[in-house]
Each structure stands twice: as structure tokens, then as C-alpha cells.
Protein backbone atom coordinates (compact mmCIF):
# COMPACT_ATOMS: atom_id res chain seq x y z
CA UNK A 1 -3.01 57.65 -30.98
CA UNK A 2 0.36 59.39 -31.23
CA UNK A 3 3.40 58.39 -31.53
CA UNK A 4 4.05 59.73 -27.34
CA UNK A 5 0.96 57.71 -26.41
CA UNK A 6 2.29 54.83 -28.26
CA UNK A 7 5.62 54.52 -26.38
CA UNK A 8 4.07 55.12 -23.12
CA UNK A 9 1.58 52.51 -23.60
CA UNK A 10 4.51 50.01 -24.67
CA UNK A 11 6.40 51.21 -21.59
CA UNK A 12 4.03 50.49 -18.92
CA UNK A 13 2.84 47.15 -20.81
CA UNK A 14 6.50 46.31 -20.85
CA UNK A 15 6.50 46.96 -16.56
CA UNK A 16 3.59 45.20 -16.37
CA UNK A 17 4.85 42.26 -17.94
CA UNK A 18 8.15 42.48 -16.07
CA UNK A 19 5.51 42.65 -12.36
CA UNK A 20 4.34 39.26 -13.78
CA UNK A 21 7.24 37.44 -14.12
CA UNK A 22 8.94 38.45 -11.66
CA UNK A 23 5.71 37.75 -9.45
CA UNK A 24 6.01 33.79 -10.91
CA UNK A 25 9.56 33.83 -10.93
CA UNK A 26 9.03 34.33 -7.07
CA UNK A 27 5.90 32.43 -6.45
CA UNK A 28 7.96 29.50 -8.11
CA UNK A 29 10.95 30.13 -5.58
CA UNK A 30 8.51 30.14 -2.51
CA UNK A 31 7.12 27.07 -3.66
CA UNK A 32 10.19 25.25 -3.47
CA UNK A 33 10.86 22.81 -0.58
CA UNK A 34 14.42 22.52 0.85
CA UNK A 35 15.20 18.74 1.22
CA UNK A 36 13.52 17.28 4.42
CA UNK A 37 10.83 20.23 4.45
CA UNK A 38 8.12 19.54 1.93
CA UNK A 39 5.29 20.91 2.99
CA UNK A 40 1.69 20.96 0.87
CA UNK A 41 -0.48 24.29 0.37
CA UNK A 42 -3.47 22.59 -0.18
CA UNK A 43 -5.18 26.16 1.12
CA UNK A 44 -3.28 28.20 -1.26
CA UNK A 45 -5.32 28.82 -4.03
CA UNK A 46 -2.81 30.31 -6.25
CA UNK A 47 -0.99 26.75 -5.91
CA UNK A 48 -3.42 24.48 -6.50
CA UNK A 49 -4.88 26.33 -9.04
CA UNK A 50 -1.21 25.94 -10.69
CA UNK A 51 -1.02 22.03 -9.41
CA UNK A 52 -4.60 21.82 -11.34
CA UNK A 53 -2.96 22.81 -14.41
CA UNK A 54 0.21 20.54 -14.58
CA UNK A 55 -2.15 17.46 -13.34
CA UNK A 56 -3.92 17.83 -16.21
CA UNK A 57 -1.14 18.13 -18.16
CA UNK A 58 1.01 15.27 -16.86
CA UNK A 59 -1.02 13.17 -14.22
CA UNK A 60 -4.30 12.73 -15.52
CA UNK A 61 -3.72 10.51 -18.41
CA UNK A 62 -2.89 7.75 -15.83
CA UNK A 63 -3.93 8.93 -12.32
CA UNK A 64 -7.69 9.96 -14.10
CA UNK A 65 -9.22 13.42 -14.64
CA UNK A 66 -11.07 13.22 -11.37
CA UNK A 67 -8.38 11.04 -9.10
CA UNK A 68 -9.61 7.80 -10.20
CA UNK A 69 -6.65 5.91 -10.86
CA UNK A 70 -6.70 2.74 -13.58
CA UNK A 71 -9.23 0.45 -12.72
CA UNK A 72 -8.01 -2.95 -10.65
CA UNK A 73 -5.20 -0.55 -9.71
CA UNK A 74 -4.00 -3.03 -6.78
CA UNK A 75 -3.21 -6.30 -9.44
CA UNK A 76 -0.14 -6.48 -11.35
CA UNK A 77 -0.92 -6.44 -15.14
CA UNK A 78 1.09 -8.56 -17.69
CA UNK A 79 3.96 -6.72 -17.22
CA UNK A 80 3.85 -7.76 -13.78
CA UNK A 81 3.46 -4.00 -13.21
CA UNK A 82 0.86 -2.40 -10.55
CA UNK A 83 -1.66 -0.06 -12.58
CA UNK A 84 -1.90 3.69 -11.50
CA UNK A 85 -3.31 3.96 -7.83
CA UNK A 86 -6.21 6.53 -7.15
CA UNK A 87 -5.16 9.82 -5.78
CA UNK A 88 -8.70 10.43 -4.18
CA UNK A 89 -9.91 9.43 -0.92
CA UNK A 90 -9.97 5.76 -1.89
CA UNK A 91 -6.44 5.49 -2.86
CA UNK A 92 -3.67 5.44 -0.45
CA UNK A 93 -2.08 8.35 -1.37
CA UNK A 94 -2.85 9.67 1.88
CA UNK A 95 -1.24 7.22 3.70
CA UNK A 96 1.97 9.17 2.78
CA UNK A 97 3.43 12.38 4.25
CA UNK A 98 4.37 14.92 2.22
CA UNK A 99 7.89 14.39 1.87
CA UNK A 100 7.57 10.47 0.76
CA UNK A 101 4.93 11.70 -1.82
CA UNK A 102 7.56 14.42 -3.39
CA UNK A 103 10.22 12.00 -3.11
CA UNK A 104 8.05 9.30 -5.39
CA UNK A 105 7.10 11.76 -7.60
CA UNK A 106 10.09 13.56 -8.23
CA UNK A 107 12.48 10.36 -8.24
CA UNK A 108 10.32 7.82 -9.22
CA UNK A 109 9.05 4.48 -7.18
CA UNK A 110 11.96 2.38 -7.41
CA UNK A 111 14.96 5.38 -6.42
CA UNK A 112 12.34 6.96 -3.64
CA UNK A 113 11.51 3.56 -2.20
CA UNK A 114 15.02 2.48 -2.61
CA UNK A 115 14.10 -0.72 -4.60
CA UNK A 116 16.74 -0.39 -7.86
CA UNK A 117 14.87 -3.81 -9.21
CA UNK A 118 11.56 -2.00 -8.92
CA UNK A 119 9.60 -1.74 -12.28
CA UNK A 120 7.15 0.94 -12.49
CA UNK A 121 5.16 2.51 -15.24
CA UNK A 122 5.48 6.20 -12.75
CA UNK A 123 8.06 8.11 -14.83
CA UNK A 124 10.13 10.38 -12.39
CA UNK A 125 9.43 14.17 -12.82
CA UNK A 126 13.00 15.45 -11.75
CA UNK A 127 13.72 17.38 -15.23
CA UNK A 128 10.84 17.93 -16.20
CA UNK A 129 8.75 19.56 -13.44
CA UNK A 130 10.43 21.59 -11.17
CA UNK A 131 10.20 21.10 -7.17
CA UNK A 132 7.67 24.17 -7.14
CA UNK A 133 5.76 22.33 -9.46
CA UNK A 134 5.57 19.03 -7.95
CA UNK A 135 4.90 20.29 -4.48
CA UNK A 136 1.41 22.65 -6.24
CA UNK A 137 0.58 19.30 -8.15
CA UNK A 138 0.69 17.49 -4.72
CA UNK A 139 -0.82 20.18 -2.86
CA UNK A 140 -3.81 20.36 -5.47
CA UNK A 141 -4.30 16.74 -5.06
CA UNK A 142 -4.61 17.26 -1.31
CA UNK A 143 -6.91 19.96 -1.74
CA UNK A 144 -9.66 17.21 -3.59
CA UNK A 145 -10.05 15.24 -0.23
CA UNK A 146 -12.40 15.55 2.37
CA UNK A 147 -11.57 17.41 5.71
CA UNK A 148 -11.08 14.23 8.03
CA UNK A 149 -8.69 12.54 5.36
CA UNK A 150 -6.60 15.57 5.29
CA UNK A 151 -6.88 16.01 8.97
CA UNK A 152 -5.63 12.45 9.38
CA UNK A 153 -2.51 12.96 7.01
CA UNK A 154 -1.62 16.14 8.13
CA UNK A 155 -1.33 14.24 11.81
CA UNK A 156 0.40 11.76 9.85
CA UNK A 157 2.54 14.80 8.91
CA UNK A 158 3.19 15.64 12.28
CA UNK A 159 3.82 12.33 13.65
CA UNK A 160 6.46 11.66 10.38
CA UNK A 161 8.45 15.07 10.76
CA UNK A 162 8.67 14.21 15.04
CA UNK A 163 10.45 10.90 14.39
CA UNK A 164 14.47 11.04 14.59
């Protein structure tokens, strides 16, 4: 290969590279909620593929690989602290719209809930995911249930997003 064939090869790797991140630089962007309008993309495989990833990276060592949760999730252990709930369709995750479920995980139990005495083991993600990030993590969750759960909270959606 010549020295030509070289530089145009770096060239167009160089534009290719620059396509890709300014593809996720933009994907990110779109995935960010303005306050009061979270919405989930549990469709969106792009997201969820992405909300796959950062579970696994940041959820699953508590919340389980597969949604689980921490077994006897509902009783307080020593610390007089409530154990990681499931995220699947026998946790009560879905009993929250969208926004609530951002709000928790972005802010942490005790700010979201406004509770400042609240002790939780849930670490708040604000710094260290971004909105984009927390939105395809809750979307990808979303994505694991069955049809009539998510059929139920996206009515819960609806009903949540029509009150004053």
C-alpha cells in the first residue's frame, strides 16, 4: 500500500469515526428527558440494548442478573435497611410511572421520595450516569416484562401524566 492509499484510508477511517460519535453524541441527547417528561423506549432497541449494558454494569450486582432482586427483599435487614426489590414482574417496580422511577434512580430513595431521614443502600446515579443513561437502563428493564404488565403501567403512565 502506498503512501496515497495510506492517507486516504486514515481519512475516511477518521470520518467514520467522527459519523459514530457524533451518531452517540446525538442518540445520547435524544435520550434525554426534560424534567416532568420521562418517557421509557422499551421498543427501541438501540436503547435497551444500551440500558442492557449499564445494568450490568451498575444494577445487577444488587437488583440480580435476571431482575431478581435480593432474596426476602420486603424485610428490613440489620441495618434496618429494605434489601434490593425485584425489577421483574414480581417486584413493584411497575407500580411506578416513569418519571417516579427516574426520579429514584437518579436522586436516590430518600431525596425522590422526599424522606431526608430515609436510609437506603440505592446509591443515587446523578454524576455518574447521565439522564440518557438512566432513562435506556429503565427502558431496558421495561422491555423484560410481559405485555399486560407493561400495558398496565403504561395506563398507569397515562393516568399519572393526566393528574394536575
Amino acid at each position: 500500500m502506498d503512501a496515497a492509499s495510506r492517507t486516504r484510508r486514515r481519512r475516511w477511517l477518521l470520518i467514520a469515526l467522527l459519523v459514530i460519535a457524533g451518531g452517540v453524541a446525538l442518540a445520547i441527547r435524544f435520550l434525554m428527558p426534560e424534567t416532568g417528561s420521562v418517557v421509557l423506549r422499551p421498543d427501541d432497541g438501540a436503547v435497551t440494548a444500551l440500558g442492557q449494558r449499564i445494568y450490568a454494569a451498575h444494577c445487577a450486582s444488587c437488583h440480580g442478573a435476571n431482575l431478581e432482586g435480593q432474596p426476602n427483599w420486603r424485610q428490613r435487614d440489620a441495618q434496618g435497611r429494605l434489601p434490593a426489590p425485584p425489577h421483574d414482574a414480581g417486584g413493584h417496580t411497575w407500580h411506578h410511572p416513569d418519571e417516579v422511577l427516574f426520579r429514584i434512580t437518579k436522586l436516590g430513595v430518600a431525596k425522590a421520595a422526599g424522606l431526608p431521614g430515609y436510609d437506603s443502600a440505592m446509591p443515587a446515579y446523578e454524576g455518574v450516569l447521565s439522564d440518557g443513561e438512566i432513562v435506556a437502563v429503565l427502558s431496558w428493564i421495561k422491555s423484560r416484562w410481559p405485555a399486560e404488565i407493561r400495558a398496565k403501567h403504561d395506563e398507569m403512565n397515562r393516568m399519572s401524566k393526566a393528574r394536575p
